[in-house]
Protein backbone atom coordinates (compact mmCIF):
# COMPACT_ATOMS: atom_id res chain seq x y z
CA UNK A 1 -11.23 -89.02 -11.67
CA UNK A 2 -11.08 -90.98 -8.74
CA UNK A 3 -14.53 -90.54 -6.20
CA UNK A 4 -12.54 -89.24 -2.89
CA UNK A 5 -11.25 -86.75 -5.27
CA UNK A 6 -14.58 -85.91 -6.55
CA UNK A 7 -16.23 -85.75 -3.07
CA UNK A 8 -13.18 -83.32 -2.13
CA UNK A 9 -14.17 -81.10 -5.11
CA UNK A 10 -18.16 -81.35 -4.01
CA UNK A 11 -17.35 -80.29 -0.52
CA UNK A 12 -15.52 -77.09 -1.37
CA UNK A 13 -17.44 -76.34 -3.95
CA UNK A 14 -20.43 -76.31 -0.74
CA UNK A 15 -18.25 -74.81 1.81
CA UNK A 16 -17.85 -71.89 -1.03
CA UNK A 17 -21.17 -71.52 -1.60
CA UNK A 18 -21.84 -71.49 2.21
CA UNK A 19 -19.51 -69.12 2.18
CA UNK A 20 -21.04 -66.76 -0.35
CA UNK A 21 -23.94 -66.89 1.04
CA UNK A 22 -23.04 -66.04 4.88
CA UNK A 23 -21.20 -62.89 2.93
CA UNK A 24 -24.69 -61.86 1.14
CA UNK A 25 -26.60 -62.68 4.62
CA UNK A 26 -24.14 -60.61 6.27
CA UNK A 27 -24.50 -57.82 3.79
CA UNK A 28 -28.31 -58.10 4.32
CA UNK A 29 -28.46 -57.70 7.81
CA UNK A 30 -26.53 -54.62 7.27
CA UNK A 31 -29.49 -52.94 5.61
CA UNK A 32 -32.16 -54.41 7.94
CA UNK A 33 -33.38 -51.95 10.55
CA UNK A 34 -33.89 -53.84 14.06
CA UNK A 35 -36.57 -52.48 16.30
CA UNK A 36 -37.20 -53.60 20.02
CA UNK A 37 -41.25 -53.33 20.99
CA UNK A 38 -43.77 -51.09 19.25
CA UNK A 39 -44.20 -47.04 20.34
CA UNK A 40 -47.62 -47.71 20.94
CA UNK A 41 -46.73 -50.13 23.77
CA UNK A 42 -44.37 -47.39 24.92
CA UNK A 43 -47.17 -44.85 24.90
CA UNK A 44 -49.15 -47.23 27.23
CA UNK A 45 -46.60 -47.22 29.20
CA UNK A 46 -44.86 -50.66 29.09
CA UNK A 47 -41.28 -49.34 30.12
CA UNK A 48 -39.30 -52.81 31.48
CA UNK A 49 -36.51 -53.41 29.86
CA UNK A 50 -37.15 -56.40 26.79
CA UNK A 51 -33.90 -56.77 25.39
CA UNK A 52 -30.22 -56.29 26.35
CA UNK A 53 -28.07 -53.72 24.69
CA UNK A 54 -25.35 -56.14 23.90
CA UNK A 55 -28.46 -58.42 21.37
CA UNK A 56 -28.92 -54.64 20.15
CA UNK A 57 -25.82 -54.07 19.17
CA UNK A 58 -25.64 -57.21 17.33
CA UNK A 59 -27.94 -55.66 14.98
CA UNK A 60 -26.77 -52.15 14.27
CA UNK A 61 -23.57 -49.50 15.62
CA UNK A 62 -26.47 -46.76 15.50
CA UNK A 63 -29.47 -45.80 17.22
CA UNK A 64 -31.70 -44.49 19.41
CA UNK A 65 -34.29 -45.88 22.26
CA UNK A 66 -34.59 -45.68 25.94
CA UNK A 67 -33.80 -48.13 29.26
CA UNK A 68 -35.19 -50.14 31.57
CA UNK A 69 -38.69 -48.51 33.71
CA UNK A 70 -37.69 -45.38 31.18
CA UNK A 71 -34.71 -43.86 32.21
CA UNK A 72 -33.63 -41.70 30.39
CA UNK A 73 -32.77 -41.31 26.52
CA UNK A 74 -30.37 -43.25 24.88
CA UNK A 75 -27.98 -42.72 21.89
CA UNK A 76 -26.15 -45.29 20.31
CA UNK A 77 -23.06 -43.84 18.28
CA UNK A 78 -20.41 -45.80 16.38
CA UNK A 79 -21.38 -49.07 18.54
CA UNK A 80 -21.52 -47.44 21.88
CA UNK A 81 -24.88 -47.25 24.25
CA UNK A 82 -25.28 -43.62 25.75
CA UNK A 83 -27.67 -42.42 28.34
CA UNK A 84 -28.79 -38.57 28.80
CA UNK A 85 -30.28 -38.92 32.54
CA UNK A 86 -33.54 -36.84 33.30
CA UNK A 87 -30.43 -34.99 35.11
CA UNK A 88 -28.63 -33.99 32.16
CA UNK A 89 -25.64 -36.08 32.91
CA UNK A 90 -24.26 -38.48 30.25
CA UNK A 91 -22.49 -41.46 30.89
CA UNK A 92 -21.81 -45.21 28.98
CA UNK A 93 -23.79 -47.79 29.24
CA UNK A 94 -23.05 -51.60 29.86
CA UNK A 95 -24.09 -54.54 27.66
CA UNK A 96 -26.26 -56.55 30.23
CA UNK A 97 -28.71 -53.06 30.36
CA UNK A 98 -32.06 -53.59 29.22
CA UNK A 99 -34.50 -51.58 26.89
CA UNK A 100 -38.21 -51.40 26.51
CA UNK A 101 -37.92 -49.78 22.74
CA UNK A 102 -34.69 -49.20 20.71
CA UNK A 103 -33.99 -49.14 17.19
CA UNK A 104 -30.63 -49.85 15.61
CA UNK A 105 -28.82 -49.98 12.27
CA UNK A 106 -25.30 -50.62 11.04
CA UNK A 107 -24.57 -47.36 9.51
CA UNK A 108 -23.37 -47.08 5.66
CA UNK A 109 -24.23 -43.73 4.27
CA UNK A 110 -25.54 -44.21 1.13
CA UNK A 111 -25.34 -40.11 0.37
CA UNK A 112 -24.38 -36.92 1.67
CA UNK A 113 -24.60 -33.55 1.63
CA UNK A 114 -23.80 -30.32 3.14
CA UNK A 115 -26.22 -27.95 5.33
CA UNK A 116 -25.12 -24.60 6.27
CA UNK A 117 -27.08 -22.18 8.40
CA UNK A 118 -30.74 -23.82 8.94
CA UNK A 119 -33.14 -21.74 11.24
CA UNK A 120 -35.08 -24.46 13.04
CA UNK A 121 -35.74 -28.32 12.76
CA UNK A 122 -38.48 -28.40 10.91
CA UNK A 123 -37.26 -26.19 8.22
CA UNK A 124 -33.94 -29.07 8.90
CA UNK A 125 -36.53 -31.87 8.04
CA UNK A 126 -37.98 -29.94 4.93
CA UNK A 127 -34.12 -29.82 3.45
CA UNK A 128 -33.42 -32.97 4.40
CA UNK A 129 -36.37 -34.09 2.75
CA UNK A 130 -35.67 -32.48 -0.20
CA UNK A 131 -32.94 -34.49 -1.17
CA UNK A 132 -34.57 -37.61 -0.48
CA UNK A 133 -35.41 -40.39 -3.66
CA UNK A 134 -38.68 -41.46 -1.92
CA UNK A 135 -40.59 -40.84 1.01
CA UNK A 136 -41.85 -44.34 1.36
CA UNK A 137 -39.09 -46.45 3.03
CA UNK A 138 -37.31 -45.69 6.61
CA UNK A 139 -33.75 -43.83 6.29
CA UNK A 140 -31.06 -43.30 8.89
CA UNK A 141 -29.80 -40.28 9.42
CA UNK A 142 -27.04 -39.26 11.27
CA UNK A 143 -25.89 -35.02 10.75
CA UNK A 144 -22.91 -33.76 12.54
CA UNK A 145 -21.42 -30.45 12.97
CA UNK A 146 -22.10 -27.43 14.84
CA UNK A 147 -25.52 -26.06 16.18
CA UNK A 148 -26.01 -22.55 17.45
CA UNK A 149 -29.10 -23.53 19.55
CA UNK A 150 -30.31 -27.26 20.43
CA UNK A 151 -33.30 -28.19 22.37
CA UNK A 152 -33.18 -31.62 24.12
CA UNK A 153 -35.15 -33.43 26.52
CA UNK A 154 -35.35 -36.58 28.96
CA UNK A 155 -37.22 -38.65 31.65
CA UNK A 156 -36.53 -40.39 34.95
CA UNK A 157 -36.78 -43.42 35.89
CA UNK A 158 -40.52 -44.86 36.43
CA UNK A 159 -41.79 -46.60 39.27
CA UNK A 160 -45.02 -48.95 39.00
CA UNK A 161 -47.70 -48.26 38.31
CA UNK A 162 -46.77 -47.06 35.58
CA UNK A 163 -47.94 -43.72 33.97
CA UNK A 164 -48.94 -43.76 30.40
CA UNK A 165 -45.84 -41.44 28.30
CA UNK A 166 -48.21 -38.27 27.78
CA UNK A 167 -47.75 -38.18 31.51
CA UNK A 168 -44.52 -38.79 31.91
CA UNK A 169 -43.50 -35.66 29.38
CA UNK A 170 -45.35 -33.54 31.66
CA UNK A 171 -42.52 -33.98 33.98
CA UNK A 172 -39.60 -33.93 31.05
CA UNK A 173 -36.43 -32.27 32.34
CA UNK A 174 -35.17 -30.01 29.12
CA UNK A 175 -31.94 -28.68 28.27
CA UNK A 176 -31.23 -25.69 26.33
CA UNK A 177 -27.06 -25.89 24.57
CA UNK A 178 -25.85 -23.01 22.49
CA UNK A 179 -22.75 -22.94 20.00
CA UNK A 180 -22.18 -26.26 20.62
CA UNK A 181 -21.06 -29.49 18.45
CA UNK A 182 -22.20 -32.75 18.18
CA UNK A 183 -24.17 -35.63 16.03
CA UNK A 184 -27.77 -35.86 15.39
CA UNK A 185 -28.70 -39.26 15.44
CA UNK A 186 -31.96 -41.04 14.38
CA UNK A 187 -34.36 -42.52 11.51
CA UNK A 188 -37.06 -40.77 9.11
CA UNK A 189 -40.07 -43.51 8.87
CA UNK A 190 -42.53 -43.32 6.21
CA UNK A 191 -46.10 -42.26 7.12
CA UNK A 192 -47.51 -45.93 6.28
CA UNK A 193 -45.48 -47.05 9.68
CA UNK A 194 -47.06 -44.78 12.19
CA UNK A 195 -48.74 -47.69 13.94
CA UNK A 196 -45.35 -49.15 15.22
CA UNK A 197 -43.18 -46.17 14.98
CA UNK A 198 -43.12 -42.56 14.97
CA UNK A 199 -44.15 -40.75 11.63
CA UNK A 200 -41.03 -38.52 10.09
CA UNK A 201 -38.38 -38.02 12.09
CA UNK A 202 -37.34 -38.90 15.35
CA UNK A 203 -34.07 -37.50 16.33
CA UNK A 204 -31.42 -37.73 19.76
CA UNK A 205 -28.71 -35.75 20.09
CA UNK A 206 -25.03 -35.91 21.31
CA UNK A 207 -22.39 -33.43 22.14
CA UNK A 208 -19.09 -34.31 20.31
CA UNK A 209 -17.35 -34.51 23.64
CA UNK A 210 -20.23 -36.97 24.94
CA UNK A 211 -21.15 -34.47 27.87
CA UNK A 212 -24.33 -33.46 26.72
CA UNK A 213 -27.39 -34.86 24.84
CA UNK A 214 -31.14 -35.79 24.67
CA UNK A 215 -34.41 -36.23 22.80
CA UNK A 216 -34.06 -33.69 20.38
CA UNK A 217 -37.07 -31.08 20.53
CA UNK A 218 -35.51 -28.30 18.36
CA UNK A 219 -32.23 -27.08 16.75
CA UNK A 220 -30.82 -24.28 14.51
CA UNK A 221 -27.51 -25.09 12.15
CA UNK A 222 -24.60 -23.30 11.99
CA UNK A 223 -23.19 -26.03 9.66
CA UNK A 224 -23.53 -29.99 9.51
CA UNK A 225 -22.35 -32.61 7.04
CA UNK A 226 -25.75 -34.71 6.59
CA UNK A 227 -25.58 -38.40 5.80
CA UNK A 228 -28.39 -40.39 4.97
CA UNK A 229 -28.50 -44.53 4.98
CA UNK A 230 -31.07 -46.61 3.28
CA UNK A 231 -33.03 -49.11 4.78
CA UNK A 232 -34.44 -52.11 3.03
CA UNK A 233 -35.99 -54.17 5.73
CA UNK A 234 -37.80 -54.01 9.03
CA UNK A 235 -37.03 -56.34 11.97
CA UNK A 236 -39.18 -56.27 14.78
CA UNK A 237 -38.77 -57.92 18.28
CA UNK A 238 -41.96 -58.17 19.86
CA UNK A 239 -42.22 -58.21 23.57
CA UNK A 240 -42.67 -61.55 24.99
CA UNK A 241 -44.39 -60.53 28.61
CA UNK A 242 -47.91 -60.46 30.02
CA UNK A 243 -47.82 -56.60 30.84
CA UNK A 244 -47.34 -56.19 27.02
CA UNK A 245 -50.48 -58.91 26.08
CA UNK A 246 -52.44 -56.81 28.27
CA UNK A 247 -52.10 -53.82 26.65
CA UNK A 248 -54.96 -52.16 24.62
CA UNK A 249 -52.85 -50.79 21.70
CA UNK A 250 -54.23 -48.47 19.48
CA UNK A 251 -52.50 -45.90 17.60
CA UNK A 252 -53.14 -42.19 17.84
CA UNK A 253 -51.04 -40.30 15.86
CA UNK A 254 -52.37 -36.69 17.22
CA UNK A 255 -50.90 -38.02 20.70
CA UNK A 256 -47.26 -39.06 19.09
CA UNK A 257 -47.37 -36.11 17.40
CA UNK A 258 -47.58 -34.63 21.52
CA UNK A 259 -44.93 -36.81 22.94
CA UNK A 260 -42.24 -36.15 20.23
CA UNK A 261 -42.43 -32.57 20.27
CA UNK A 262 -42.59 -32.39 24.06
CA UNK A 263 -45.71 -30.13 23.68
């Protein structure tokens, strides 16, 4: 066999394996879950925006997090960056936005079941919970159908100093929706990562016709189709400013605990 023939066969044989190997990359990243910051730096209060939505979205069409000095909560569904105003109002968000914490996934359920009528969201979690293989790796979870009560809540926008977050909750505008539709969007961490993330679950919500949403406090089902993704690694994008090296970061679970529930 001649040698320019033999090179020719060498280099495809490498651009296939390249090739392969993007593919499996590709396939990887799809698993990964992509954080922006820690919650404990949130909790201090370090609320200017780190990273844009469109890097964010690079990572995963799902997720949850908040914008730039804290405004408001966001929900990202099927690629697209929401934002539930302290107001209530809901309303798109652009790529060039910045976040101080987000997470994000590409969504693939990996199962699913049905819930019918559920009384509150713990008793949600419990079920949910139930059906779970482990309890020690992160999950996204993503249920959607229709709610006879949901409790949601948000935040304005922060001015400096900041406030630490248990402050800022003090001053939460909630929103009470009843019969209504929409997606429940969020992850289920294991207890192990309460240092960088909240413990259980940690759930926004969105009407179906995008009108309506927030930091989900509490909810009762009337029925919901429940779908549950696997995650099998943890990317973290740590905060690359001086307000964020000056931070003393502990964590104190009892004081998550607070700030989730809105309590």
């Amino acid at each position: 066999m001649k040698r320019p023939k033999i090179l020719r066969l060498i280099l495809i044989a490498f651009l296939l394996a390249a090739g392969v190997a993007v593919v499996a990359q590709q396939a990887k990243d799809r698993e990964a879950l992509y954080q922006v910051s820690i919650l404990s730096g949130l909790m201090k209060g370090d609320y200017d925006g780190k990273i844009a939505l469109r890097e964010i979205g690079r990572h995963g069409d799902f997720g949850i997090g908040t914008f730039d000095r804290l405004d408001g909560e966001a929900v990202e569904l099927d690629g697209v960056f929401y934002q539930v105003s302290a107001s209530g109002v809901v309303k798109r968000m652009g790529g060039n936005v910045k976040s101080p914490f987000a997470m994000a996934k590409f969504f693939d359920a990996d199962m699913k079941f049905l819930a019918g009528e559920v009384s509150d969201y713990r008793t949600l979690q419990q079920f949910i919970d139930s059906r779970l293989p482990t309890k020690n790796i992160p999950y996204a979870v993503k249920i959607e159908g229709k709610f006879s009560y949901v409790k949601t809540r948000s935040v304005p926008a922060q001015e400096r100093p900041y406030p630490v977050l248990a402050e800022v909750v003090k001053n939460q505008s909630v929103f009470e929706f009843k019969d209504i539709e929409g997606t429940l969007v969020g992850f289920r961490m294991p207890d192990y990562m309460q240092d960088v993330n909240v413990a259980g679950y940690h759930m926004h919500f969105l009407s179906r016709d995008k009108t309506k949403g927030g930091h989900l406090l509490e909810c009762a089902v009337k029925s919901a189709e429940v779908r549950v993704d696997t995650i099998d690694s943890f990317v973290m994008a740590l905060p690359q400013s001086t307000d964020f090296n000056r931070l003393g970061i502990s964590p104190d679970a009892g004081e998550v605990r607070k700030v989730e529930s809105g309590k």
